[in-house]
PDB file of N, CA and C in Angstrom:
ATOM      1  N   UNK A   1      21.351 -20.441  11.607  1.00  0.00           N
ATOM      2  CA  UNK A   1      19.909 -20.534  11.716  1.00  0.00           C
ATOM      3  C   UNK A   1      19.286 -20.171  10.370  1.00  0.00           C
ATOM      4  N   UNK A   2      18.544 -21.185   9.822  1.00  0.00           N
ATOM      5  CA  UNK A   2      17.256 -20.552   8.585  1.00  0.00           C
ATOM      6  C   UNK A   2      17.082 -19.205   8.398  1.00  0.00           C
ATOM      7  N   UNK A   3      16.288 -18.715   9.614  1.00  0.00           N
ATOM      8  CA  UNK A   3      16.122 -16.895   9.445  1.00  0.00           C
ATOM      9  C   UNK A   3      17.039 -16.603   8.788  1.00  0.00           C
ATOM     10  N   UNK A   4      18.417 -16.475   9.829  1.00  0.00           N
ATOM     11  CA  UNK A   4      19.540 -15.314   9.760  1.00  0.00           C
ATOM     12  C   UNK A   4      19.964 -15.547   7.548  1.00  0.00           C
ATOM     13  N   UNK A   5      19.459 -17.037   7.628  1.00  0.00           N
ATOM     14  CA  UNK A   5      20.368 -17.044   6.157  1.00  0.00           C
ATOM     15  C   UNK A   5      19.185 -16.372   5.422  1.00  0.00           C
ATOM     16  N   UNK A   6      18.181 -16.660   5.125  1.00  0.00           N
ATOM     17  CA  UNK A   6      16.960 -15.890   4.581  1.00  0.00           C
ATOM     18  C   UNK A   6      16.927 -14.162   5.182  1.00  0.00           C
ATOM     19  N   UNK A   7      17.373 -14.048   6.215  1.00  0.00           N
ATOM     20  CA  UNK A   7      17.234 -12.450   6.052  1.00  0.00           C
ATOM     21  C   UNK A   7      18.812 -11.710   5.447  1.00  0.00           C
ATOM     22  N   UNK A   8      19.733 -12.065   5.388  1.00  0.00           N
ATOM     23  CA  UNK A   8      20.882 -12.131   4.637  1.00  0.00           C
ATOM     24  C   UNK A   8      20.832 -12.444   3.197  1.00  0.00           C
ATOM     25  N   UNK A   9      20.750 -13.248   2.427  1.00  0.00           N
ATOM     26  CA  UNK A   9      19.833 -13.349   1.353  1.00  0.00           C
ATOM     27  C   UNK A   9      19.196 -12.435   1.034  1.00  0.00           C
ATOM     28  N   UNK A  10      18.109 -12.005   1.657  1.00  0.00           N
ATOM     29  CA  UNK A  10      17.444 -10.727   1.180  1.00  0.00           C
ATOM     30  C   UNK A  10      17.574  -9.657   1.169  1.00  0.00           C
ATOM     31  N   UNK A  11      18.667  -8.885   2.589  1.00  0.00           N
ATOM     32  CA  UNK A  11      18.866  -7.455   2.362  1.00  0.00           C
ATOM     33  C   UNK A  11      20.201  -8.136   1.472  1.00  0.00           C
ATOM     34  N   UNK A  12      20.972  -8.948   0.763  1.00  0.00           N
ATOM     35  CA  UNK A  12      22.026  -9.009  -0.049  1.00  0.00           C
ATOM     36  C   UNK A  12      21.387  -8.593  -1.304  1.00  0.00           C
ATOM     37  N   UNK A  13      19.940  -8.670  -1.717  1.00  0.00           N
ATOM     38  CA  UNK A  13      19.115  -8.244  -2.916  1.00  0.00           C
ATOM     39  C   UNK A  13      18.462  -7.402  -2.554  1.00  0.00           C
ATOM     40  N   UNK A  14      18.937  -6.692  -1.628  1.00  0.00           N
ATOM     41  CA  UNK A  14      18.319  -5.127  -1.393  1.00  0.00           C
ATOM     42  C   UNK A  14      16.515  -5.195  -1.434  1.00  0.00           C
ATOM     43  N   UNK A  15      16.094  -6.341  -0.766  1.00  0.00           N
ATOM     44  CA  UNK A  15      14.627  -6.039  -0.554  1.00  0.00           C
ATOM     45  C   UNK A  15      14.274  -6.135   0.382  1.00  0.00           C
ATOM     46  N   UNK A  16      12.878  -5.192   0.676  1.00  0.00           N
ATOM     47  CA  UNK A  16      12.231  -5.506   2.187  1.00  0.00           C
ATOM     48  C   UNK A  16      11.440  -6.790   2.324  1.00  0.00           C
ATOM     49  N   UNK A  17      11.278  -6.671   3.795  1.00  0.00           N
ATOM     50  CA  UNK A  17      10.089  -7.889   3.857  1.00  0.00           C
ATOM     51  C   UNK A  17       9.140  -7.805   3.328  1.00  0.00           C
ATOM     52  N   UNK A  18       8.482  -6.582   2.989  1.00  0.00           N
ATOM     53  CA  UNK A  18       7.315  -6.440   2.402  1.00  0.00           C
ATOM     54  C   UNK A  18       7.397  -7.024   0.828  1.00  0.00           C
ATOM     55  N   UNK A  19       8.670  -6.662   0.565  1.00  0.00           N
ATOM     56  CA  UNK A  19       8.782  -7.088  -1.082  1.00  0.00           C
ATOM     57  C   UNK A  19       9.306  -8.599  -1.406  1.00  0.00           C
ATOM     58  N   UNK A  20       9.695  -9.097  -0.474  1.00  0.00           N
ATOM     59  CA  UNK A  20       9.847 -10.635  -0.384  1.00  0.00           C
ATOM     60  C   UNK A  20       8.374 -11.206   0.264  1.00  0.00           C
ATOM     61  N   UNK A  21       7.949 -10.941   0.856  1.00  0.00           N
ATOM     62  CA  UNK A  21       6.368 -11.219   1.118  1.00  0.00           C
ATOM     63  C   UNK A  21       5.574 -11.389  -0.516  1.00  0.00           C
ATOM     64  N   UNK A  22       5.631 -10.174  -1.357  1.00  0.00           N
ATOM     65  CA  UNK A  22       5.279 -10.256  -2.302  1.00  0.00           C
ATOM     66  C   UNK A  22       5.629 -10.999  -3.392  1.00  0.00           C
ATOM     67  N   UNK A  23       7.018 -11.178  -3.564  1.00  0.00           N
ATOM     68  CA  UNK A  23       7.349 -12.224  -4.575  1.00  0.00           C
ATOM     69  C   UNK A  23       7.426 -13.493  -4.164  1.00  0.00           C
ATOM     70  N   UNK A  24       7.315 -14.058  -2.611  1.00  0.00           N
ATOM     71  CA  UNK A  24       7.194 -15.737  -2.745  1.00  0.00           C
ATOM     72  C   UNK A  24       5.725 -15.925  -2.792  1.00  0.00           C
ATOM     73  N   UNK A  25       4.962 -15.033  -2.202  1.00  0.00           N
ATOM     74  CA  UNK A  25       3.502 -15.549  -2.371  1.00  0.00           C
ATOM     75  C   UNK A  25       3.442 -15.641  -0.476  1.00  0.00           C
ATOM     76  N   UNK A  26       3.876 -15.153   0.347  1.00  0.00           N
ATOM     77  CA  UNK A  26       3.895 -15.812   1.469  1.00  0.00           C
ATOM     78  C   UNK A  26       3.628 -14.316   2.229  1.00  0.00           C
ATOM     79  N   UNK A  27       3.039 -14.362   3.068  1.00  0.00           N
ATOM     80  CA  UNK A  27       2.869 -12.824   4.350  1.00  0.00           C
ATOM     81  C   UNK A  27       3.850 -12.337   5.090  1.00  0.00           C
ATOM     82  N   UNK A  28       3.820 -11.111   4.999  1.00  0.00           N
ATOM     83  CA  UNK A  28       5.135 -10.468   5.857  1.00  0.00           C
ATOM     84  C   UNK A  28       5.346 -10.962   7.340  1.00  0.00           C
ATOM     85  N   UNK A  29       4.149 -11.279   7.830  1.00  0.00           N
ATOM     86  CA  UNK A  29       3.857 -11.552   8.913  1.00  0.00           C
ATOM     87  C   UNK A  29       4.936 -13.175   9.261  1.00  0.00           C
ATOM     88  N   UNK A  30       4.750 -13.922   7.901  1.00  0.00           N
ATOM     89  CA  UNK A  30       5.532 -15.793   8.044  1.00  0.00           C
ATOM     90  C   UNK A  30       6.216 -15.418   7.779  1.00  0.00           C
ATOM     91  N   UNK A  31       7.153 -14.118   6.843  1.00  0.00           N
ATOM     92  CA  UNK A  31       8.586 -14.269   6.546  1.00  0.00           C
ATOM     93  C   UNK A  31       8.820 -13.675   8.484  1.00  0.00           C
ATOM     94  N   UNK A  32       8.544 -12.857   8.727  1.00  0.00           N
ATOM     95  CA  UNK A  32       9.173 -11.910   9.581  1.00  0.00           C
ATOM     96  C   UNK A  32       9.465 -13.320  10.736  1.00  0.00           C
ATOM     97  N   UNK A  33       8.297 -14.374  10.835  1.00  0.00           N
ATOM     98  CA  UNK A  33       8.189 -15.239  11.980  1.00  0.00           C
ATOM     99  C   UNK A  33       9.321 -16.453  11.546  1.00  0.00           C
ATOM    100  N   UNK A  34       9.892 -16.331  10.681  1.00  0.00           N
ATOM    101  CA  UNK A  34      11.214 -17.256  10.066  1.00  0.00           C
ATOM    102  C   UNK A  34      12.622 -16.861  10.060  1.00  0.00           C
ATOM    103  N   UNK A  35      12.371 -15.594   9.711  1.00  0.00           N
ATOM    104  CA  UNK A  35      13.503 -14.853  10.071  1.00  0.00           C
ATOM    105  C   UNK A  35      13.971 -14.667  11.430  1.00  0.00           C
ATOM    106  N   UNK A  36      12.711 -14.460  12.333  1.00  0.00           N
ATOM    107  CA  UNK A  36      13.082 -13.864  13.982  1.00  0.00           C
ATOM    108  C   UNK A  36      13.361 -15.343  14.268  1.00  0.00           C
ATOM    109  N   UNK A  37      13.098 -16.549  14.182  1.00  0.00           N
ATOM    110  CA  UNK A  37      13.029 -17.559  14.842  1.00  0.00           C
ATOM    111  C   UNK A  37      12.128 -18.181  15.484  1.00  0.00           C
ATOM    112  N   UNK A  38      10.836 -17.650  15.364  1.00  0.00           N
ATOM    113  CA  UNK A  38       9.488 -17.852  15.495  1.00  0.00           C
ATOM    114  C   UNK A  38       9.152 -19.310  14.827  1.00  0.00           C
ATOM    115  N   UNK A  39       9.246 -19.184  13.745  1.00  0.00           N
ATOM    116  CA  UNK A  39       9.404 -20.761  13.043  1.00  0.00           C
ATOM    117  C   UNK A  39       9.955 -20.986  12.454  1.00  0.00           C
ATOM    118  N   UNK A  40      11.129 -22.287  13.040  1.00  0.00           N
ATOM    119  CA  UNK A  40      12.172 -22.768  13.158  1.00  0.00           C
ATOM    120  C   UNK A  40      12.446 -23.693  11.906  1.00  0.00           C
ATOM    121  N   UNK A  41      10.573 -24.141  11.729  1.00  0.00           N
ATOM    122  CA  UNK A  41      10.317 -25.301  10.716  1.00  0.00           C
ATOM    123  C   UNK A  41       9.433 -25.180   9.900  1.00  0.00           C
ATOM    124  N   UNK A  42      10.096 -23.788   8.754  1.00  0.00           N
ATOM    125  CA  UNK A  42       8.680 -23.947   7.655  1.00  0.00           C
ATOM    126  C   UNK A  42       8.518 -24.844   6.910  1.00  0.00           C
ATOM    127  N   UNK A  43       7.162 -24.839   6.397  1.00  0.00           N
ATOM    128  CA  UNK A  43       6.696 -26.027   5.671  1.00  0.00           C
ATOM    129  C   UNK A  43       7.804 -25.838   4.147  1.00  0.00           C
ATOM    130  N   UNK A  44       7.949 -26.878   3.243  1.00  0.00           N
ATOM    131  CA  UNK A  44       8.461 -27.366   2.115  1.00  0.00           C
ATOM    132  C   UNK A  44       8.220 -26.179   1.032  1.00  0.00           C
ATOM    133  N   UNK A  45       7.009 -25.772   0.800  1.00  0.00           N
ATOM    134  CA  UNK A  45       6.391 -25.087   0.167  1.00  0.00           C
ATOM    135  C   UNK A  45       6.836 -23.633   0.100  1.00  0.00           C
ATOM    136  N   UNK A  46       7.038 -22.919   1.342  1.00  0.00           N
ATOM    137  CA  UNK A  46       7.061 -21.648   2.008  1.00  0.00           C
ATOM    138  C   UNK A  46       8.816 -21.996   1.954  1.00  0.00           C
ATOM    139  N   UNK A  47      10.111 -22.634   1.767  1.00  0.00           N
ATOM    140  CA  UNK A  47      11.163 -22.841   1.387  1.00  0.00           C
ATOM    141  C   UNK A  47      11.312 -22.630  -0.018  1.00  0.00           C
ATOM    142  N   UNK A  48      10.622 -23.545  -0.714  1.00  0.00           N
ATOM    143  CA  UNK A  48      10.826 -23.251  -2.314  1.00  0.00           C
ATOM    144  C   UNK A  48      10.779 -22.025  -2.984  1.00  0.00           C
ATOM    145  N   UNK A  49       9.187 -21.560  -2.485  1.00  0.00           N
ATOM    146  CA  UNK A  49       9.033 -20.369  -2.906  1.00  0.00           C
ATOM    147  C   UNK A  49       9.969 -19.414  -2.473  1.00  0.00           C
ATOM    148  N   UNK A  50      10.548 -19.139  -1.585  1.00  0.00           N
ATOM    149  CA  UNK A  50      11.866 -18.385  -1.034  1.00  0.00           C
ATOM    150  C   UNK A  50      12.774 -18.098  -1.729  1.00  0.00           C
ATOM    151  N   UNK A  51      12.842 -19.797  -2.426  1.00  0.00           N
ATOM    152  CA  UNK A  51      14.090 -19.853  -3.244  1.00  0.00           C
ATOM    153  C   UNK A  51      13.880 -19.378  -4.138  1.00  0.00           C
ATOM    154  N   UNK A  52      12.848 -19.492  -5.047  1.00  0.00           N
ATOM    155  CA  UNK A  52      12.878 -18.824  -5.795  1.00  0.00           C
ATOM    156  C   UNK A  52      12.553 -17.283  -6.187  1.00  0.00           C
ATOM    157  N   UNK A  53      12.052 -16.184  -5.170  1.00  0.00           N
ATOM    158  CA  UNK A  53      11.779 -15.260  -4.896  1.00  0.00           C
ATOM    159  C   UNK A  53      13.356 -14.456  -4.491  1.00  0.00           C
ATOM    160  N   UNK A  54      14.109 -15.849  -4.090  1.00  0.00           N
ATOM    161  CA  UNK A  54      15.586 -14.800  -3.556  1.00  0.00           C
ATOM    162  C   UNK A  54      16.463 -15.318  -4.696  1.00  0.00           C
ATOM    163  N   UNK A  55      15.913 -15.888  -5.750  1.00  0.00           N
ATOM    164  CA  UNK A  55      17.066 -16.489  -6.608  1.00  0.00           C
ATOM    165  C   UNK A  55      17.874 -17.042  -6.540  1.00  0.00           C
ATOM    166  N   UNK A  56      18.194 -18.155  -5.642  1.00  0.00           N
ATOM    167  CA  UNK A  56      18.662 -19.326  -5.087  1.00  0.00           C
ATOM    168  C   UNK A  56      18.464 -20.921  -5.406  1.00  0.00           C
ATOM    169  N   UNK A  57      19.145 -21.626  -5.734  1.00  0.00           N
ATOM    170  CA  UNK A  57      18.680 -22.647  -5.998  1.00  0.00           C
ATOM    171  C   UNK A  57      18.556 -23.874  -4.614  1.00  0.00           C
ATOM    172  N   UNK A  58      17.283 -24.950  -4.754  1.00  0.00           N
ATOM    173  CA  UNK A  58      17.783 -25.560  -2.942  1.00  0.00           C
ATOM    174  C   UNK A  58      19.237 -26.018  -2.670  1.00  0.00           C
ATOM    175  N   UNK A  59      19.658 -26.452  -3.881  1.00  0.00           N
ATOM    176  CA  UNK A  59      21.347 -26.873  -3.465  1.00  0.00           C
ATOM    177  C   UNK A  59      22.241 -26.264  -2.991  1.00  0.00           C
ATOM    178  N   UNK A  60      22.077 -24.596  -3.182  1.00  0.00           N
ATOM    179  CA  UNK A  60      22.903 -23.491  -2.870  1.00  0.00           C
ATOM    180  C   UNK A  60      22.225 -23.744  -1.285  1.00  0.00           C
ATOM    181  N   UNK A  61      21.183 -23.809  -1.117  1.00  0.00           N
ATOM    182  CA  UNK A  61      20.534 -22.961   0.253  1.00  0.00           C
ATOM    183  C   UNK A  61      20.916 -24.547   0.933  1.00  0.00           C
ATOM    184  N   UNK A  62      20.876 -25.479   0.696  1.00  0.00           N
ATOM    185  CA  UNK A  62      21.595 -26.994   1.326  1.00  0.00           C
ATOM    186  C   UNK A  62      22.926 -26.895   2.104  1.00  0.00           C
ATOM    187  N   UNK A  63      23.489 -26.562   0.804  1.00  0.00           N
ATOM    188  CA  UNK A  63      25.165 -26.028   1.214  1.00  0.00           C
ATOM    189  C   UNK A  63      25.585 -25.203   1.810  1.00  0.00           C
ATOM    190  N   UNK A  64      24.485 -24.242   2.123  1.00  0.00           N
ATOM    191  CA  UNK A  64      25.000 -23.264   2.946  1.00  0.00           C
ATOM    192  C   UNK A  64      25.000 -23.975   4.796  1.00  0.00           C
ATOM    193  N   UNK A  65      24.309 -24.781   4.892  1.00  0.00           N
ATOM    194  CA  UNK A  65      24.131 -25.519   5.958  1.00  0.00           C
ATOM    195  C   UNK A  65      25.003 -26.756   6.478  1.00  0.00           C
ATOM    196  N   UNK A  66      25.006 -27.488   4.911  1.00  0.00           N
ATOM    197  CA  UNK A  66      26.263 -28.192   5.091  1.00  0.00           C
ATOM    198  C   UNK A  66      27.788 -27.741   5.674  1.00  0.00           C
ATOM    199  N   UNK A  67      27.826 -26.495   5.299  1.00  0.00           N
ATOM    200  CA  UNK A  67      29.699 -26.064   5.317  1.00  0.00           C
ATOM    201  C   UNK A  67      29.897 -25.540   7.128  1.00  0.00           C
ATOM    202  N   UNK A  68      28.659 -25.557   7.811  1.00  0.00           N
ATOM    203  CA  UNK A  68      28.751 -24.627   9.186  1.00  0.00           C
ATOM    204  C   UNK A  68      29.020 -25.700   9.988  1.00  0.00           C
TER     205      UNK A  68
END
């Protein structure tokens, strides 16, 4: 699931939600609702910024989906 890899990702860089809230530009409130499974289907935008807030590139975060 999206979440589980985005909240894995992030405690792997030792940050809270609050501090990933802060570096994609996005509310604790939409990470927390992506992570739990709340929304299943974030927009394009609210992905990128992720990526780049968790230091990921989309091909890494592709592949991680591909291999399951």
């Amino acid at each position: 699931m999206f979440g589980d890899y985005i909240r894995e990702k992030r405690t792997e860089r030792g940050l809270s939600l609050a501090e990933l809230a802060r570096s994609s530009g996005h509310s604790a409130s939409t990470l927390h609702g992506i992570e739990n499974g709340d929304n299943q289907n974030p927009r394009f935008r609210i992905i990128i910024n992720l990526c780049k807030a968790l230091d990921i590139s989309l091909d890494e975060m592709r592949n991680a989906f591909d291999n399951k």
